[in-house]
N, C-alpha and C. Protein backbone atom coordinates (compact mmCIF):
# COMPACT_ATOMS: atom_id res chain seq x y z
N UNK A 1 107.20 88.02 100.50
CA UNK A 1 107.63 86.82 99.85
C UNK A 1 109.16 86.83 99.69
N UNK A 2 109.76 87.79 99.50
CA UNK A 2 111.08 88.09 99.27
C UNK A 2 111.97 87.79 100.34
N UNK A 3 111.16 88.22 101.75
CA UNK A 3 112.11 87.59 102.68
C UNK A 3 111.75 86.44 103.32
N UNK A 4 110.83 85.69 102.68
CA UNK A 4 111.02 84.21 102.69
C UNK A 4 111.85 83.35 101.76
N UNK A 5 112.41 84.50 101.14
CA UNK A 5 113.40 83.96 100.22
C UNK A 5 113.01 83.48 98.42
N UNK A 6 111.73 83.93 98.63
CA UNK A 6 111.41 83.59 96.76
C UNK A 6 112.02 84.67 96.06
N UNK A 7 112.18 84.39 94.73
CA UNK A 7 112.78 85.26 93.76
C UNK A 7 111.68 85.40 92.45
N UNK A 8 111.99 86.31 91.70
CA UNK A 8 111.00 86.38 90.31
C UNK A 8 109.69 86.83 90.79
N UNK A 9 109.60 87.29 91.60
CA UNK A 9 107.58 87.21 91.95
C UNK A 9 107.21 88.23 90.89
N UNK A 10 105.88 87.34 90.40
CA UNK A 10 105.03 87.82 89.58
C UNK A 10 103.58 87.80 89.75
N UNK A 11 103.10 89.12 89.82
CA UNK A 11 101.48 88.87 89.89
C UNK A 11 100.76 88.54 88.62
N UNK A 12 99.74 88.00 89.17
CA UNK A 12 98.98 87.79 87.60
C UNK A 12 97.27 88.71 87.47
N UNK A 13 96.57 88.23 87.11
CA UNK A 13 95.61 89.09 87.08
C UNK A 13 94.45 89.10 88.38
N UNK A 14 93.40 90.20 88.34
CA UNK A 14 92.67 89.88 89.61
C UNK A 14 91.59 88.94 88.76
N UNK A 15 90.96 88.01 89.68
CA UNK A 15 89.93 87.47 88.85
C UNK A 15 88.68 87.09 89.86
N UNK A 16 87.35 86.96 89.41
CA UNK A 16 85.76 87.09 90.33
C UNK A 16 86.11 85.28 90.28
N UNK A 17 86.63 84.68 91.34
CA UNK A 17 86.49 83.62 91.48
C UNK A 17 85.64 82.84 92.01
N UNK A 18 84.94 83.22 92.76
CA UNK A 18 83.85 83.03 93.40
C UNK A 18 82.33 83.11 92.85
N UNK A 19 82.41 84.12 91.86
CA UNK A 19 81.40 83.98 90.33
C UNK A 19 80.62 82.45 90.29
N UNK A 20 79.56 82.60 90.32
CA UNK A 20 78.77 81.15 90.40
C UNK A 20 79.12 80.36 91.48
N UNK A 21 79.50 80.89 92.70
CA UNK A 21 79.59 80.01 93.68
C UNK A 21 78.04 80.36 94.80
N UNK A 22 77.94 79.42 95.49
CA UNK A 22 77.30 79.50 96.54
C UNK A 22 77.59 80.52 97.63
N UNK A 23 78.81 80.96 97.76
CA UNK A 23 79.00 82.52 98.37
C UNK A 23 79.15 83.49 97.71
N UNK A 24 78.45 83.43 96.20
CA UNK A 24 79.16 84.76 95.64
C UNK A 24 78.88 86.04 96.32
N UNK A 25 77.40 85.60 96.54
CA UNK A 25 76.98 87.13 97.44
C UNK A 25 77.60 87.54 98.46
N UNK A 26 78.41 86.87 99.00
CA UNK A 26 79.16 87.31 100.52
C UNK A 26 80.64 87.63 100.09
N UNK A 27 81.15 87.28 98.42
CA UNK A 27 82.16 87.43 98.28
C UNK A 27 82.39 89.23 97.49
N UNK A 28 81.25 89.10 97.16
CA UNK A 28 80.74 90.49 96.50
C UNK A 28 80.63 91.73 97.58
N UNK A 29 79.64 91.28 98.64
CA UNK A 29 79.91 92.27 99.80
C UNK A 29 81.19 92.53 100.20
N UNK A 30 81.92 91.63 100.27
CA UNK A 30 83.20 92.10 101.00
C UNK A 30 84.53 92.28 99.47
N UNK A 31 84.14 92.48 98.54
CA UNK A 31 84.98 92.97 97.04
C UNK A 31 85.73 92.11 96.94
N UNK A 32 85.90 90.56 97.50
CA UNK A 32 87.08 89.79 97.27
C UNK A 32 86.93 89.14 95.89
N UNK A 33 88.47 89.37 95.43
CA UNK A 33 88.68 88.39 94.03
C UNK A 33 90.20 87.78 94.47
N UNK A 34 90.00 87.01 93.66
CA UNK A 34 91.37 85.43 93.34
C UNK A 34 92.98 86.14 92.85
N UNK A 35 94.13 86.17 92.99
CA UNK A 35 94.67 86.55 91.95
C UNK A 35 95.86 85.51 92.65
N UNK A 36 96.41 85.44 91.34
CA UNK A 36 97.34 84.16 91.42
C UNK A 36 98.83 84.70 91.48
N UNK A 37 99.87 84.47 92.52
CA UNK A 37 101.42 85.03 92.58
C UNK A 37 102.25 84.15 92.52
N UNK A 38 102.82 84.29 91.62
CA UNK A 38 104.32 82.94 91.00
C UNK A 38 105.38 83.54 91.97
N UNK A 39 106.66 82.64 91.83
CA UNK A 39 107.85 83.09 92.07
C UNK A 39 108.60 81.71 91.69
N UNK A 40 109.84 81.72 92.22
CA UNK A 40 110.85 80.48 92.57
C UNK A 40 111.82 81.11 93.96
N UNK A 41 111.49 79.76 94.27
CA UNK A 41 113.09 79.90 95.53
C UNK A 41 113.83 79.45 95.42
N UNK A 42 115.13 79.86 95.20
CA UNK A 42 116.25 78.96 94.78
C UNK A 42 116.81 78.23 95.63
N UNK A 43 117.44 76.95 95.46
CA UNK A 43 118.11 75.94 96.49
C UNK A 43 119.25 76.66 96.68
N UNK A 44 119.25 75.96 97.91
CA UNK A 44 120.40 76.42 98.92
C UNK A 44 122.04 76.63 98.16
N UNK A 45 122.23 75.86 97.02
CA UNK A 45 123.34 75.88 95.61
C UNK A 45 123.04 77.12 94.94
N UNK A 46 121.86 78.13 95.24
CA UNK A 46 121.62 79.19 94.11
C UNK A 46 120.79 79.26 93.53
C-alpha cells in the first residue's frame, strides 16, 4: 500500500464475515475472515 503511495495504514480487526452466510461452510474450510485496512493518500500538494 505504501508504494502506491497511501500513508497512515491501519489495520483493524480480523472478523468471521461470512458467519450466517450461504458460504459459510466454504469460508470456514478455507479459514477466511474480513479485516478492514484504512489509510490516506495525500494529494499531489502533500
Amino acid at each position: 500500500m505504501e508504494q502506491a503511495g497511501f500513508r497512515d495504514i491501519r489495520w483493524g480487526t480480523r472478523v468471521d464475515v461470512f458467519s450466517g452466510s450461504a458460504h459459510e461452510s466454504d469460508a470456514k474450510d478455507f479459514g477466511t475472515l474480513g479485516i478492514t485496512i484504512g489509510g490516506r493518500k495525500p494529494t499531489q500538494r502533500g
